[in-house]
C-alpha atoms as a PDB file:
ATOM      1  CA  UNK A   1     -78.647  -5.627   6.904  1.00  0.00           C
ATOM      2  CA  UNK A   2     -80.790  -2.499   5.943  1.00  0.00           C
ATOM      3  CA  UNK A   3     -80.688  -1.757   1.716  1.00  0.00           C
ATOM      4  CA  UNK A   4     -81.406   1.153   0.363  1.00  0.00           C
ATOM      5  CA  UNK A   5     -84.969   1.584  -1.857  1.00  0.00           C
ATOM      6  CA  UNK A   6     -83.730   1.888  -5.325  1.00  0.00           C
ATOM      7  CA  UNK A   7     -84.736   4.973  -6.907  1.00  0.00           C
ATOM      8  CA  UNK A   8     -87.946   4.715  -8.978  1.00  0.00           C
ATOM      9  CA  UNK A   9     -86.733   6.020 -12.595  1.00  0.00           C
ATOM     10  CA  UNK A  10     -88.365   9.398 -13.908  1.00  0.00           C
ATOM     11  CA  UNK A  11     -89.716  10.189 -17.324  1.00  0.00           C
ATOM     12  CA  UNK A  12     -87.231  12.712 -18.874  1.00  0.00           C
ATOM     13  CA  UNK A  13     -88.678  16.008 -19.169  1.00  0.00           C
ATOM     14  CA  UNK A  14     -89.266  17.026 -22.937  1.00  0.00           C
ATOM     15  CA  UNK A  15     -87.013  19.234 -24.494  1.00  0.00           C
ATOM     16  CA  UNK A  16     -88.021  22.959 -25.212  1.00  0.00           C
ATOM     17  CA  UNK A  17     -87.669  23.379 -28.708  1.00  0.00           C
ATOM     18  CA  UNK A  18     -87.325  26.917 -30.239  1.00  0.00           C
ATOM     19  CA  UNK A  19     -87.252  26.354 -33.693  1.00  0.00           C
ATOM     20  CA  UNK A  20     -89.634  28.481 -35.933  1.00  0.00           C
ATOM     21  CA  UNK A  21     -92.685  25.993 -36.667  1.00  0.00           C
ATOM     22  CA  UNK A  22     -93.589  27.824 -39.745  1.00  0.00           C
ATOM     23  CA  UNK A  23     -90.123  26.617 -41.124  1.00  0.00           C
ATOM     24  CA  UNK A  24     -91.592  23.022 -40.651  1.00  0.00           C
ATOM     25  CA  UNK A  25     -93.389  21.425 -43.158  1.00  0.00           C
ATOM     26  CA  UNK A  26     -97.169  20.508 -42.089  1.00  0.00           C
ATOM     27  CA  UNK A  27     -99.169  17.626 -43.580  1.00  0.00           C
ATOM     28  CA  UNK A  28    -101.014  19.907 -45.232  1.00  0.00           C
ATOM     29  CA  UNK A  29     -98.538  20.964 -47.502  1.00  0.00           C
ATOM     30  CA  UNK A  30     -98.015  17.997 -49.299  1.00  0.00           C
ATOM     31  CA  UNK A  31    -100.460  16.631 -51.987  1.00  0.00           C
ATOM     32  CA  UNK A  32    -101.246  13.831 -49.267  1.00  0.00           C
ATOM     33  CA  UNK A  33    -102.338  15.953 -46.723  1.00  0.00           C
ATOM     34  CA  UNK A  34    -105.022  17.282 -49.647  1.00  0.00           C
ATOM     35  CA  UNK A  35    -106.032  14.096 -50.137  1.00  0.00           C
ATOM     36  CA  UNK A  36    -104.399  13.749 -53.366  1.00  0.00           C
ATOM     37  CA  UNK A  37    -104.315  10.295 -55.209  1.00  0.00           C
ATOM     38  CA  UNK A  38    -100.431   9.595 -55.508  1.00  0.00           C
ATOM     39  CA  UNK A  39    -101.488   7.150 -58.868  1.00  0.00           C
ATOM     40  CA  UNK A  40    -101.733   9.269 -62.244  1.00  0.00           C
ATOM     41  CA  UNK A  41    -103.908   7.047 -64.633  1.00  0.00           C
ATOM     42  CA  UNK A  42    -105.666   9.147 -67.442  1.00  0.00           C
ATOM     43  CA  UNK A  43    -108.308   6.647 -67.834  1.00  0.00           C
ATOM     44  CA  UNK A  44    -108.918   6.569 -63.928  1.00  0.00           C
ATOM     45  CA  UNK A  45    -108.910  10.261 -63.994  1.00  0.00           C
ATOM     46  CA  UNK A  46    -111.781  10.505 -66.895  1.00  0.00           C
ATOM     47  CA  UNK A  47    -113.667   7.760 -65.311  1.00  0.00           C
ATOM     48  CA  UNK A  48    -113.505  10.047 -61.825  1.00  0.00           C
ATOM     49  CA  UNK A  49    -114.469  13.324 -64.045  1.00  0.00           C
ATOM     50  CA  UNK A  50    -117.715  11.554 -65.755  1.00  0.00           C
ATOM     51  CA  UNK A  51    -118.944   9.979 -62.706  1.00  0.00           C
ATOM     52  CA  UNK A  52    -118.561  13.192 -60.197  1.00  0.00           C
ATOM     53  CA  UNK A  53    -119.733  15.739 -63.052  1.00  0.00           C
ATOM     54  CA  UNK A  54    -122.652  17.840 -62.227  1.00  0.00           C
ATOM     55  CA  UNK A  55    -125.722  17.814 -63.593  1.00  0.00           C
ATOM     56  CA  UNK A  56    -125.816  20.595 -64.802  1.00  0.00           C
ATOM     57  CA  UNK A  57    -122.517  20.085 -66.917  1.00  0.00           C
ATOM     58  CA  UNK A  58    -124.289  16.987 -69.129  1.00  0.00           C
END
């Protein structure tokens, strides 16, 4: 008795997408993508402010 070989499954092709990227919001529009710190503690703040002041601002 002579089978068949099954087929060997494919990948599905990716989509094309035509959406307007710029409507898309990048990483880099976010506070995070800045590297903003998402904590808000005034004292932490200060503390960041004396230590990475210049030295010409002393």
């Amino acid at each position: 008795m002579s089978t068949a070989p099954e087929p060997v499954p494919r990948d599905p092709k990716p989509a094309l997408v035509f959406d307007d990227p710029l409507e898309q919001q990048s990483s880099d529009d976010t506070d995070r993508g800045w590297g903003e710190r998402t904590d808000r503690d005034s004292a932490a703040d200060l503390k960041r402010f004396l230590d990475e002041k210049p030295p010409h601002h002393l």
